[in-house]
N, C-alpha and C. Protein backbone atom coordinates (compact mmCIF):
# COMPACT_ATOMS: atom_id res chain seq x y z
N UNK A 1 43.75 -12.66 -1.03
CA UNK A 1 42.64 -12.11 -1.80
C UNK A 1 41.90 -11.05 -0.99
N UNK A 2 41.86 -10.85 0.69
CA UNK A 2 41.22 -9.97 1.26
C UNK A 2 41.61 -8.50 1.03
N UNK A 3 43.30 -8.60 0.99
CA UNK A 3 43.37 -7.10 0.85
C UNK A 3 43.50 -6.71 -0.35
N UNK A 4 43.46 -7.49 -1.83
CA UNK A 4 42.68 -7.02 -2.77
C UNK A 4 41.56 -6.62 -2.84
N UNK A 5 41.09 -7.29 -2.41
CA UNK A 5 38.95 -7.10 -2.31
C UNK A 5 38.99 -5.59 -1.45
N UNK A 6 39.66 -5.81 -0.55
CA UNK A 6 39.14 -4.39 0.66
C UNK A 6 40.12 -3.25 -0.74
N UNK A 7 41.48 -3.45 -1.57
CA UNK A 7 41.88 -2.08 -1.97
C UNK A 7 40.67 -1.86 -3.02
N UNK A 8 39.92 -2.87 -3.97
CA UNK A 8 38.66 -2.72 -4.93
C UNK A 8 37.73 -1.85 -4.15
N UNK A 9 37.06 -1.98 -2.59
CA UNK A 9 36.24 -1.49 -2.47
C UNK A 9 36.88 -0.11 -2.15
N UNK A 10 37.86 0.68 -1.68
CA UNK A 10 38.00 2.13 -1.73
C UNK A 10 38.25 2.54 -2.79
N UNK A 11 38.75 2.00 -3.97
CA UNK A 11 38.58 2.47 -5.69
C UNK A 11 37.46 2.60 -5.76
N UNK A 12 36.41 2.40 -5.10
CA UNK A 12 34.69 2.61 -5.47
C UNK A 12 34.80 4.29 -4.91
N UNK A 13 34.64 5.29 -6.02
CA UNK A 13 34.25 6.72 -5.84
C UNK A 13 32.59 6.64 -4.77
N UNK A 14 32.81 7.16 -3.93
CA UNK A 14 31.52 7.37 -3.27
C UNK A 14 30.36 7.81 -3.97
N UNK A 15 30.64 8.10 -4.96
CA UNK A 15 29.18 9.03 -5.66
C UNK A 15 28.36 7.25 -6.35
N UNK A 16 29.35 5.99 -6.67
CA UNK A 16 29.28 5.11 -7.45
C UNK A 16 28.01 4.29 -6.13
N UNK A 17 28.11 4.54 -4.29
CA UNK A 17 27.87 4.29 -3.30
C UNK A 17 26.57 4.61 -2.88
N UNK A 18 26.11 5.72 -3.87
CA UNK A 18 24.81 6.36 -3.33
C UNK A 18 23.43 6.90 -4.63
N UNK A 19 22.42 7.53 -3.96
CA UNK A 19 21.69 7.79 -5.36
C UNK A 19 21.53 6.28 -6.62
N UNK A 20 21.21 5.49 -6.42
CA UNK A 20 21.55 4.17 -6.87
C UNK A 20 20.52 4.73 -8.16
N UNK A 21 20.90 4.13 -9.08
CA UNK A 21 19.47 4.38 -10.50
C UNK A 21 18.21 3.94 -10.31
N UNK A 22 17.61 4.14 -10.99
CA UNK A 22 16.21 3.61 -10.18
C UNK A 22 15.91 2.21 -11.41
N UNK A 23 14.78 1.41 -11.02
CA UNK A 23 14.55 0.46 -11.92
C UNK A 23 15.12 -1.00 -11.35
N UNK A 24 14.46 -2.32 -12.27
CA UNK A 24 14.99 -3.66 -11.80
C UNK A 24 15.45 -4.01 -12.52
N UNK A 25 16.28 -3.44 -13.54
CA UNK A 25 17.51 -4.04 -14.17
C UNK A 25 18.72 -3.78 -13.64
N UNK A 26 19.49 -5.11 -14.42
CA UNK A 26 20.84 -5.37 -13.80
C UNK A 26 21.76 -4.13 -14.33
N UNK A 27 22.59 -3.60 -13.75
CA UNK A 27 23.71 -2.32 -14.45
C UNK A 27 25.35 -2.84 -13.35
N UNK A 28 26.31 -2.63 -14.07
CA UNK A 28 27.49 -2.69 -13.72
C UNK A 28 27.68 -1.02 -13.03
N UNK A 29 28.06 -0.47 -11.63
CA UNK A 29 28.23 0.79 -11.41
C UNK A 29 29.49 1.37 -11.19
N UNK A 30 30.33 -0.05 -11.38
CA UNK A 30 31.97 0.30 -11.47
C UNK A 30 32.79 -0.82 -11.66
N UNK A 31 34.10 -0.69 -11.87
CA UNK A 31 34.41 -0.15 -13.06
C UNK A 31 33.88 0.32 -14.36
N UNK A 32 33.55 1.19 -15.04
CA UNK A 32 32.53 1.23 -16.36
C UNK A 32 33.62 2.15 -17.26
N UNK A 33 33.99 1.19 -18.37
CA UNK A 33 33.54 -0.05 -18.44
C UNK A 33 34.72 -1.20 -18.27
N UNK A 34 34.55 -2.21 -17.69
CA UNK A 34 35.00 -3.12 -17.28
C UNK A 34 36.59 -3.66 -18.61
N UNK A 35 37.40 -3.44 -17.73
CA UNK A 35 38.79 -3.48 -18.79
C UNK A 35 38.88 -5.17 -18.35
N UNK A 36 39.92 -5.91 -19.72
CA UNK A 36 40.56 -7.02 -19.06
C UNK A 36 41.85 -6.78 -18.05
N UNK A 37 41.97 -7.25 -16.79
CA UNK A 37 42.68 -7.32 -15.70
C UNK A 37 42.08 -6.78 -14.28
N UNK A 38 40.46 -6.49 -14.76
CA UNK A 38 40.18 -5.66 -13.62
C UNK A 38 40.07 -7.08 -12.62
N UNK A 39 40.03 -6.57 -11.54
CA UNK A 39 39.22 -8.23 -10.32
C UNK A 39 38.37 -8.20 -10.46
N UNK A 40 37.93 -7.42 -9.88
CA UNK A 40 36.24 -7.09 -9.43
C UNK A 40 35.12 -5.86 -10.01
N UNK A 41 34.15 -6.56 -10.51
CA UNK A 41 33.19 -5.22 -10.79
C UNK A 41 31.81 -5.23 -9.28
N UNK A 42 31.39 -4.08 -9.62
CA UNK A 42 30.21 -3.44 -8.59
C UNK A 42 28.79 -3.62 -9.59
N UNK A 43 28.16 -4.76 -9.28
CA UNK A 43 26.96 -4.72 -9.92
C UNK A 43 25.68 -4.43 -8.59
N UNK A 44 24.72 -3.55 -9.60
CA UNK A 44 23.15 -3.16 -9.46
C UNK A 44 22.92 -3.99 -9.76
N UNK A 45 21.99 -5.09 -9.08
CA UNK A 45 21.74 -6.35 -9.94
C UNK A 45 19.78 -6.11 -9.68
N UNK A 46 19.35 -5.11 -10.01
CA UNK A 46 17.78 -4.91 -10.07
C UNK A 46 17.71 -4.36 -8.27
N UNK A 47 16.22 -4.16 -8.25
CA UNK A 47 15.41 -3.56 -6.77
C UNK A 47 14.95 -5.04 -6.79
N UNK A 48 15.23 -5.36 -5.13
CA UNK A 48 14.14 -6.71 -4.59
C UNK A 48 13.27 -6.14 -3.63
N UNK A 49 12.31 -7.27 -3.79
CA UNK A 49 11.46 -7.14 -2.45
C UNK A 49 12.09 -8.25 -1.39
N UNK A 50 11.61 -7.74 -0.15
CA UNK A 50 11.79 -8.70 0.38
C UNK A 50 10.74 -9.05 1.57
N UNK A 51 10.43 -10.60 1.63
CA UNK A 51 9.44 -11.32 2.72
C UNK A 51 9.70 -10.99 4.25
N UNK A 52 8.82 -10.20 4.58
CA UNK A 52 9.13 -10.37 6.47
C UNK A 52 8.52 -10.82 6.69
N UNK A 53 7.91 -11.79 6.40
CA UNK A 53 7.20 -13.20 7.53
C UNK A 53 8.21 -13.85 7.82
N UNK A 54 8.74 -13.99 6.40
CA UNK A 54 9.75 -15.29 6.26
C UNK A 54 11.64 -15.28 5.85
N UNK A 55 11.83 -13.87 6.02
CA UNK A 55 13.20 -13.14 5.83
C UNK A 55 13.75 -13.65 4.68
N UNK A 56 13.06 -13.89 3.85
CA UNK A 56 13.41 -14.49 2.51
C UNK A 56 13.73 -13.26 1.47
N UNK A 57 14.76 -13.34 0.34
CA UNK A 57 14.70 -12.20 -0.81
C UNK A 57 14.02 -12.88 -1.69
N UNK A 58 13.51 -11.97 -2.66
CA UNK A 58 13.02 -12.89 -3.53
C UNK A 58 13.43 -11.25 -4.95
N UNK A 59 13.93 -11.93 -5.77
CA UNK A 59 14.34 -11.34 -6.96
C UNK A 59 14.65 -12.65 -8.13
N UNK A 60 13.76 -12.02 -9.33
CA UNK A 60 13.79 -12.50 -10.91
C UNK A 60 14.94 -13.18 -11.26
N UNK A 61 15.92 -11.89 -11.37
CA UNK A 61 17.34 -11.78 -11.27
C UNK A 61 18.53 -13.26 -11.14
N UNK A 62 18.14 -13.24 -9.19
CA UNK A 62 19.31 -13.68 -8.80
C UNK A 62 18.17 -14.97 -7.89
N UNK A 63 18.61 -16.14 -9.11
CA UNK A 63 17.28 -17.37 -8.54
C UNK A 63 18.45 -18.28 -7.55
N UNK A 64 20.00 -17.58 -7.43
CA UNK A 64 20.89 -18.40 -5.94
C UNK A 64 20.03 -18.09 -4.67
N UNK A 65 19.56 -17.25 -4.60
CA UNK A 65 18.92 -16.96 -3.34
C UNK A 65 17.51 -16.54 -2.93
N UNK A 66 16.92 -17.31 -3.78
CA UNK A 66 15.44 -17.43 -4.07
C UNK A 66 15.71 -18.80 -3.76
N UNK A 67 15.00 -19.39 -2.41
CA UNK A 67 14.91 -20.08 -2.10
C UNK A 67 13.72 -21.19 -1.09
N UNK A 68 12.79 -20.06 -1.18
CA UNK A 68 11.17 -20.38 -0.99
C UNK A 68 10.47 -19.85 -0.91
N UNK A 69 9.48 -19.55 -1.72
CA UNK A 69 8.80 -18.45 -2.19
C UNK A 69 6.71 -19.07 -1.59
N UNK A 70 6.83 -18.71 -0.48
CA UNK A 70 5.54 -19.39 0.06
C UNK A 70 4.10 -18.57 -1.40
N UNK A 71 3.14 -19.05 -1.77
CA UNK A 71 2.37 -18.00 -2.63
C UNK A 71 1.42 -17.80 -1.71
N UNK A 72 1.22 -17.67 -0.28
CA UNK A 72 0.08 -17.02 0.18
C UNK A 72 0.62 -15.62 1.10
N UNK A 73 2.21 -15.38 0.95
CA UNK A 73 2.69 -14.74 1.82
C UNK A 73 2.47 -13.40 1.29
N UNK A 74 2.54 -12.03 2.08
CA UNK A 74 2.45 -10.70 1.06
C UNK A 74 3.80 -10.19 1.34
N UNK A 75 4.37 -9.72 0.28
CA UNK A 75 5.80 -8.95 0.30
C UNK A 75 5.80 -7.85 0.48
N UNK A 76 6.24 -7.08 1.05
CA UNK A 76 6.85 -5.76 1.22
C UNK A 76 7.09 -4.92 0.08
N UNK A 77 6.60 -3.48 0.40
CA UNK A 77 6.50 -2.45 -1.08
C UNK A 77 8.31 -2.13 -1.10
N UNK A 78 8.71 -2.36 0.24
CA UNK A 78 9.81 -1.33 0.23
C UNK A 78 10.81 -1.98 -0.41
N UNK A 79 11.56 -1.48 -1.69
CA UNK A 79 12.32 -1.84 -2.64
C UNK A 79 14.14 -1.57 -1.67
N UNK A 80 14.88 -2.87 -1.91
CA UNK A 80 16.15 -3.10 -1.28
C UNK A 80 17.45 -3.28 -2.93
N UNK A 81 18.27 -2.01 -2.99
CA UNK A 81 19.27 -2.31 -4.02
C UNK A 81 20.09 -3.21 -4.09
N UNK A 82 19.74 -4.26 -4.68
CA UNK A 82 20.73 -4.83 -4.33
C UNK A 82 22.26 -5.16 -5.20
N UNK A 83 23.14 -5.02 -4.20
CA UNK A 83 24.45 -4.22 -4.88
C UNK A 83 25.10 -5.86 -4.29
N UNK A 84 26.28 -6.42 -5.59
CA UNK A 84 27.20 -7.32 -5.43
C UNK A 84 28.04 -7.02 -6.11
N UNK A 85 29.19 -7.80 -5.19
CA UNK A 85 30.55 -7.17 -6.02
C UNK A 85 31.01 -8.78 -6.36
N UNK A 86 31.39 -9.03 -7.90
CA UNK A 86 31.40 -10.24 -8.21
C UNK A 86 33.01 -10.47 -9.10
N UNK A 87 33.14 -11.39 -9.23
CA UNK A 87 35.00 -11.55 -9.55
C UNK A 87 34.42 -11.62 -11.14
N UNK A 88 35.57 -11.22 -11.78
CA UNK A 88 35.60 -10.37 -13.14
C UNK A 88 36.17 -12.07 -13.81
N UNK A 89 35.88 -12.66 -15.08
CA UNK A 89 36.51 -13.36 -16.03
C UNK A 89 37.36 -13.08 -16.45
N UNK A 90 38.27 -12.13 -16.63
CA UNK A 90 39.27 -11.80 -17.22
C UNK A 90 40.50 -11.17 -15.75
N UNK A 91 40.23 -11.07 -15.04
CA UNK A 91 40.54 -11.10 -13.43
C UNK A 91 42.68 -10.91 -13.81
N UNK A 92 43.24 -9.74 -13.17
CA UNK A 92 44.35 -10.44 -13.14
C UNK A 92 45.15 -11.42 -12.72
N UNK A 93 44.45 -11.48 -11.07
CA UNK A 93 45.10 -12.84 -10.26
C UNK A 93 43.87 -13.90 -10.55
N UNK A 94 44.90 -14.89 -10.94
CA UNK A 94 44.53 -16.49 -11.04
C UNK A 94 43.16 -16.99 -10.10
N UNK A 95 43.40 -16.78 -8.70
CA UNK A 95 42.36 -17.21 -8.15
C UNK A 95 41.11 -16.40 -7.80
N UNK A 96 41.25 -15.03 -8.66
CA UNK A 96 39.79 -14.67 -8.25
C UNK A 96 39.29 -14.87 -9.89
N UNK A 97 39.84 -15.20 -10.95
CA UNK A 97 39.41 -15.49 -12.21
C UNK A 97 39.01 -16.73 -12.44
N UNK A 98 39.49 -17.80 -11.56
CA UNK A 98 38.17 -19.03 -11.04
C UNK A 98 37.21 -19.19 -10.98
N UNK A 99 37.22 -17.98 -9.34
CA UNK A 99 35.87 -17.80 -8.99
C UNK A 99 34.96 -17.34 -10.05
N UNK A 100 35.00 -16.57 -10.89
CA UNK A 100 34.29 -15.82 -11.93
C UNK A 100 33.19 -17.12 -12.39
N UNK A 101 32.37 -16.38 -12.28
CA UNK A 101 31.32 -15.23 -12.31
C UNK A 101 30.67 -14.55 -11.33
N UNK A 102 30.95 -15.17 -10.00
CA UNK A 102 30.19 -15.72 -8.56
C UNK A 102 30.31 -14.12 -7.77
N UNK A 103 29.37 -13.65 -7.32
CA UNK A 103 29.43 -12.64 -6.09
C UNK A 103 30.06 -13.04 -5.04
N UNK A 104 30.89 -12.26 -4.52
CA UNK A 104 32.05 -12.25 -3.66
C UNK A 104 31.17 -11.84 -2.14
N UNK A 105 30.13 -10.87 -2.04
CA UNK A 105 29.88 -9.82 -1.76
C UNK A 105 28.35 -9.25 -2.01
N UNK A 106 27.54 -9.24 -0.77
CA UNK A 106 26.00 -8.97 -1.50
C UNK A 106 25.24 -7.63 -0.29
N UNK A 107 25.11 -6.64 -0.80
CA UNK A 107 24.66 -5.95 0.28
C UNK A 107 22.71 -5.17 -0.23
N UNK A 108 22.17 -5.19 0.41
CA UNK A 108 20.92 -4.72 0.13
C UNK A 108 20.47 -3.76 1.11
N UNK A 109 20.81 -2.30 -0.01
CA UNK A 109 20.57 -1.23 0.19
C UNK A 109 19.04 -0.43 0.24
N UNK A 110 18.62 -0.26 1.47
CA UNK A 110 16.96 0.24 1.43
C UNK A 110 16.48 1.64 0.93
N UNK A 111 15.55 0.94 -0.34
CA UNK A 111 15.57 2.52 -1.30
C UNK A 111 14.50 3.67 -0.72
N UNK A 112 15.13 4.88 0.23
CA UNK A 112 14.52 6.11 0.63
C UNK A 112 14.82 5.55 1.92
N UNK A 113 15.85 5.36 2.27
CA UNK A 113 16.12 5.01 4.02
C UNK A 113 16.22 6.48 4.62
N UNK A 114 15.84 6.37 5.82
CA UNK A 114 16.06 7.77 6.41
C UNK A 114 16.78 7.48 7.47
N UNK A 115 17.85 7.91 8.00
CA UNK A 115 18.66 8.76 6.95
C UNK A 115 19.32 7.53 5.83
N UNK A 116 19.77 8.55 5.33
CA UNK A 116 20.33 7.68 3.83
C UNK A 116 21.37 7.03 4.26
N UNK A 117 21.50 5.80 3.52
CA UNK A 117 22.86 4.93 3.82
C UNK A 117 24.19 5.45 2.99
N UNK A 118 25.23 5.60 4.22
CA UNK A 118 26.26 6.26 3.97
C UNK A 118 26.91 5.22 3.11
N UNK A 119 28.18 6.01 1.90
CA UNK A 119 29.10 5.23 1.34
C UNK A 119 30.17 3.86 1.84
N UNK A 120 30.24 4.76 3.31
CA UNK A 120 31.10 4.22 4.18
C UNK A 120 30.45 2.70 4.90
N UNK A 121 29.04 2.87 5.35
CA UNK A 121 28.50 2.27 5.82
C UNK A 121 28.23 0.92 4.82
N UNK A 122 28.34 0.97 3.49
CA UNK A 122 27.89 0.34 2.14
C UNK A 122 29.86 -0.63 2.20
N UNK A 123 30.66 0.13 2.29
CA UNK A 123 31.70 -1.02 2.29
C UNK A 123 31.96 -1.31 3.27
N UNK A 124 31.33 -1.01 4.59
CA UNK A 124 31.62 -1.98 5.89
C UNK A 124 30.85 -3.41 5.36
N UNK A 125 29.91 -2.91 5.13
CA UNK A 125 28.85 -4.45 4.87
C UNK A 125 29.20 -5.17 3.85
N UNK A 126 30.25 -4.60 2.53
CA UNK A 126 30.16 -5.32 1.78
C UNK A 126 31.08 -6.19 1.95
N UNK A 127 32.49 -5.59 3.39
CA UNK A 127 33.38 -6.50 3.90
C UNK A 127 33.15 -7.50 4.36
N UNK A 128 31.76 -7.33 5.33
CA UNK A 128 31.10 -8.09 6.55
C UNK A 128 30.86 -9.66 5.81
N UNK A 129 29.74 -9.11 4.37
CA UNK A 129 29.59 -10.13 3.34
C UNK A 129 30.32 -10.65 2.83
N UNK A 130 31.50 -10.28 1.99
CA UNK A 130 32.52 -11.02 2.29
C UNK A 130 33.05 -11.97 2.48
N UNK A 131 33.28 -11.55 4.05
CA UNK A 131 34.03 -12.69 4.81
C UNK A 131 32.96 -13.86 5.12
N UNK A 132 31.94 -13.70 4.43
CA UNK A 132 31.10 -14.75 4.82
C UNK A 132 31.06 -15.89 3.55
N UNK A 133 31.79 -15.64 2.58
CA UNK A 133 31.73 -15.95 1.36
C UNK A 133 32.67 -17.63 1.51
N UNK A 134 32.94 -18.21 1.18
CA UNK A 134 33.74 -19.22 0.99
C UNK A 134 34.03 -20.16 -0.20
N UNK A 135 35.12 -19.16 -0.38
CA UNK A 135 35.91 -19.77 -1.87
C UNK A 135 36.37 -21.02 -2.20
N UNK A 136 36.35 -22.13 -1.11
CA UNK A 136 36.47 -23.47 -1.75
C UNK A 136 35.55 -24.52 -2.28
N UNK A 137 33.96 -23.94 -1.47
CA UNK A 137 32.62 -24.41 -1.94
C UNK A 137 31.76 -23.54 -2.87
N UNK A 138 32.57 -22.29 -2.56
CA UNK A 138 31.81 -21.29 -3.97
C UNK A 138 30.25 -21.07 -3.28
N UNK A 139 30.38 -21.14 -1.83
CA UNK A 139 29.17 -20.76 -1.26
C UNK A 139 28.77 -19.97 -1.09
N UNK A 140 27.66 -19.07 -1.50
CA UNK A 140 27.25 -17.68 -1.48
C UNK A 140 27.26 -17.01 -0.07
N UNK A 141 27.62 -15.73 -0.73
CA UNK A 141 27.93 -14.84 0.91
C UNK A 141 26.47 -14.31 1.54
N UNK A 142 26.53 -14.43 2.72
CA UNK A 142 25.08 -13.58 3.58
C UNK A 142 25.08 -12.20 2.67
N UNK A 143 23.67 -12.18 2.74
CA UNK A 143 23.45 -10.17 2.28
C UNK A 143 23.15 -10.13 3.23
N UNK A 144 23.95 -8.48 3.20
CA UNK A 144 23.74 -7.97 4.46
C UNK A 144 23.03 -6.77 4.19
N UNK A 145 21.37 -6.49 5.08
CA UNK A 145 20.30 -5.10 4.60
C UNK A 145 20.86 -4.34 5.60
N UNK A 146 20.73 -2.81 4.68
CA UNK A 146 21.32 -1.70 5.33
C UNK A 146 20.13 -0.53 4.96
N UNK A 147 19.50 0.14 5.75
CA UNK A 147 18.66 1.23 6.01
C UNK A 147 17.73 1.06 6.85
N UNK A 148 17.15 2.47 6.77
CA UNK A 148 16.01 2.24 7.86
C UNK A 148 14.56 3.13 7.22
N UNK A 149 13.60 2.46 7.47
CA UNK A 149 11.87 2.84 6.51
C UNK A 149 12.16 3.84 7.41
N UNK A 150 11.19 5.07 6.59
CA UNK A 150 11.03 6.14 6.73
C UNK A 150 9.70 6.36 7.67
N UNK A 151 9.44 6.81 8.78
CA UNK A 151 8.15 6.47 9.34
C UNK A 151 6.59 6.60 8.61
N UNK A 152 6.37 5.74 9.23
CA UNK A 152 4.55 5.76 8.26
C UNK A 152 3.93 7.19 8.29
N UNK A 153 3.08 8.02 7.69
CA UNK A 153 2.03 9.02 7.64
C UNK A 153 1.60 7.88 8.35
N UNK A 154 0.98 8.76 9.69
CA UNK A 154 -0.42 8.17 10.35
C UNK A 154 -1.50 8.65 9.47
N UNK A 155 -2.53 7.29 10.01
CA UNK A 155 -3.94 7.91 9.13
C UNK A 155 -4.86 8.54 9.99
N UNK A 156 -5.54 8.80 8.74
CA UNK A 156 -6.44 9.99 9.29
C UNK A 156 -7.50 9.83 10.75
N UNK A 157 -7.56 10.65 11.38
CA UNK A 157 -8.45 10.57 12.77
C UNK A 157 -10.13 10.32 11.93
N UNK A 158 -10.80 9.22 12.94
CA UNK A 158 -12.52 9.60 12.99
C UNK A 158 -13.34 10.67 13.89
N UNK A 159 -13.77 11.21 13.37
CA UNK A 159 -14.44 11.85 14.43
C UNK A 159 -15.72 12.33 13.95
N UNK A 160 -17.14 11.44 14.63
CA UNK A 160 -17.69 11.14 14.82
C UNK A 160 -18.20 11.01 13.65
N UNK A 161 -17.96 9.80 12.54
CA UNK A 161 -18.55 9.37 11.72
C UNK A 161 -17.98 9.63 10.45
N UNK A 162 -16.93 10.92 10.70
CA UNK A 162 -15.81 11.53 9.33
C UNK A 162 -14.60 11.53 9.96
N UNK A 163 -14.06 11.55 8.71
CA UNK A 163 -12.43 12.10 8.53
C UNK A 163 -12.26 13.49 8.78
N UNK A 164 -11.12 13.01 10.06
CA UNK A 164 -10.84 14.48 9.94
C UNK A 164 -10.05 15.49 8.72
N UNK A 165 -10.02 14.87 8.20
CA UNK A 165 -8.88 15.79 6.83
C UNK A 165 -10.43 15.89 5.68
N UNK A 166 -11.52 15.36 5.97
CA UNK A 166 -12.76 15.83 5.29
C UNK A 166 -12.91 17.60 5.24
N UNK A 167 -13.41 17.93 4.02
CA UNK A 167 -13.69 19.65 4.37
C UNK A 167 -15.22 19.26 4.61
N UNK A 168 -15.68 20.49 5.25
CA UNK A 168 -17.01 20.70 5.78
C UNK A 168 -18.01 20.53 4.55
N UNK A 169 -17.95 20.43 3.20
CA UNK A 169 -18.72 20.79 2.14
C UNK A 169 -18.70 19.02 2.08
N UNK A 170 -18.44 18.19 2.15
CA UNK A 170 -18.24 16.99 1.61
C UNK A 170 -19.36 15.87 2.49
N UNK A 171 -19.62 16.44 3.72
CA UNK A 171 -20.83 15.77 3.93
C UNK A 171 -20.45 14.53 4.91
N UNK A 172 -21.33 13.62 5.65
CA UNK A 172 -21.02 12.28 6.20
C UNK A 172 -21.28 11.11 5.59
N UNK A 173 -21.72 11.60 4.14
CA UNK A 173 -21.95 10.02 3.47
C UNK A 173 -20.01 9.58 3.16
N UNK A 174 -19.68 10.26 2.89
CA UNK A 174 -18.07 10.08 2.55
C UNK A 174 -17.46 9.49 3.76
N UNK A 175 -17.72 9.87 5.15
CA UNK A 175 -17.33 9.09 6.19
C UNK A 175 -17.44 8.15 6.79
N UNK A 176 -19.12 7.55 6.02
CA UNK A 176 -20.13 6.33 6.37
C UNK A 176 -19.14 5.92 5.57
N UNK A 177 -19.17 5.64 4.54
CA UNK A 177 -18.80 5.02 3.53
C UNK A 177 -17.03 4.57 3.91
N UNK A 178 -15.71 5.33 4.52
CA UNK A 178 -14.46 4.82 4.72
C UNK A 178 -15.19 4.24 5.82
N UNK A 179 -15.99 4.76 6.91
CA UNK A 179 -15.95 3.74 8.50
C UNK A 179 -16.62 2.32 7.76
N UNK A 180 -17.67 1.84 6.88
CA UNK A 180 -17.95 0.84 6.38
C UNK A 180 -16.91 0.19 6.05
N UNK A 181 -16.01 0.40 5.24
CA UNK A 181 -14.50 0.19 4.29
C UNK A 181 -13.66 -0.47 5.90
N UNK A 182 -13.81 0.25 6.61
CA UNK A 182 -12.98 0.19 7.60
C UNK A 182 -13.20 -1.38 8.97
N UNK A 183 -15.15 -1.18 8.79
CA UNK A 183 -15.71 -1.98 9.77
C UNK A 183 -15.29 -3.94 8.75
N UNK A 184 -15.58 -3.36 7.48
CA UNK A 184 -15.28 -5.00 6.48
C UNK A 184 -14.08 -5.43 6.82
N UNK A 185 -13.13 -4.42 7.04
CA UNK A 185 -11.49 -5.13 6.88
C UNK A 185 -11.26 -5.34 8.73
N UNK A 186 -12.29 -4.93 9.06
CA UNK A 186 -12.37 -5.15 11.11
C UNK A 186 -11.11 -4.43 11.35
N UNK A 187 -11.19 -3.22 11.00
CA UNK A 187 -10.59 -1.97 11.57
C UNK A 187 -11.80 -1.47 12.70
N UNK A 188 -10.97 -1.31 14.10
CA UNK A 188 -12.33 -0.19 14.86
C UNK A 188 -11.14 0.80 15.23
N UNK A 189 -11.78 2.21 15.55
CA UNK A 189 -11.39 2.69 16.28
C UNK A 189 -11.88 3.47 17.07
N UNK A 190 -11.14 4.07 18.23
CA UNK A 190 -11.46 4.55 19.42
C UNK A 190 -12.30 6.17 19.94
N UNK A 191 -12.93 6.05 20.26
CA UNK A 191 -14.30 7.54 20.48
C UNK A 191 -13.81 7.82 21.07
């Protein structure tokens, strides 16, 4: 079944690899549309967030791997695609039409990574995942996250009582007023 799975993932056109659609619904991104005999399709299965306190995913979607969802924790803005490649019901070989319905394969792609995550880089991981998969317990494969956040805009400098990105017409009540904003949330900074 491996070197089926690995010839499925270079039938994936690179363009199918990148530019992902935007939105948290589920979409099939290849085969389209899905014939009987195919193995494997490439599902968009929605944008997740995901927990860095607690390295947890958490998506609507896919409740296999939603698996503790603390409610005092805060999640992360930065949206991860997450792409699985899952065995087809109508499957030509016998034993990946078993497995069906189950993701083979789970990779979570970081949406606006800089630099962008290559095609290539997208079926190393989806191999990696994979092989982590195990077809006699039907145990879900590791996702594996691929990108990197784009660096923060630093914020704006104080100086002496304003913002520096303030224009001169705007006055120091506007600067009282963020350093207040700033002193509540016990932000200080340095003179």
């Amino acid at each position: 079944m491996s070197q089926v799975f690995r010839d499925f993932l270079y039938e994936i056109p690179d363009s199918k690899l990148e530019g992902f659609p935007p939105g948290t619904g589920a979409d099939t991104l290849f085969p389209k549309p899905i014939r009987p005999g195919d193995n494997f399709r490439l599902d968009k299965q929605g944008v997740s967030r995901y927990c860095s306190s607690h390295k947890i995913l958490v998506h609507p979607l896919d409740l296999q791997i939603l698996t503790y969802h603390p409610p005092t924790k805060q999640f992360t803005q930065e949206g991860y695609h997450n792409l699985h490649i899952q065995a087809n019901k109508e499957a030509r070989a016998t034993t990946i039409k078993k497995l069906a319905p189950s993701s083979l394969a789970v990779v979570l792609v970081l949406e606006g990574s800089q630099p962008p995550v290559t095609p290539d880089e997208i079926r190393k991981a989806l191999m990696r995942s994979f092989k982590t998969y195990d077809s006699q317990t039907m145990r879900y494969p590791t996702a594996i996250k691929l990108g990197t956040a784009p660096l923060p805009l630093s914020p704006p400098k104080v100086v002496a009582g304003t913002t520096e990105d303030e224009d001169q017409g705007a006055g120091k009540s506007k600067g009282k007023k963020w350093n207040d904003t700033r002193k509540r949330k016990g932000i200080t900074t340095k003179n």
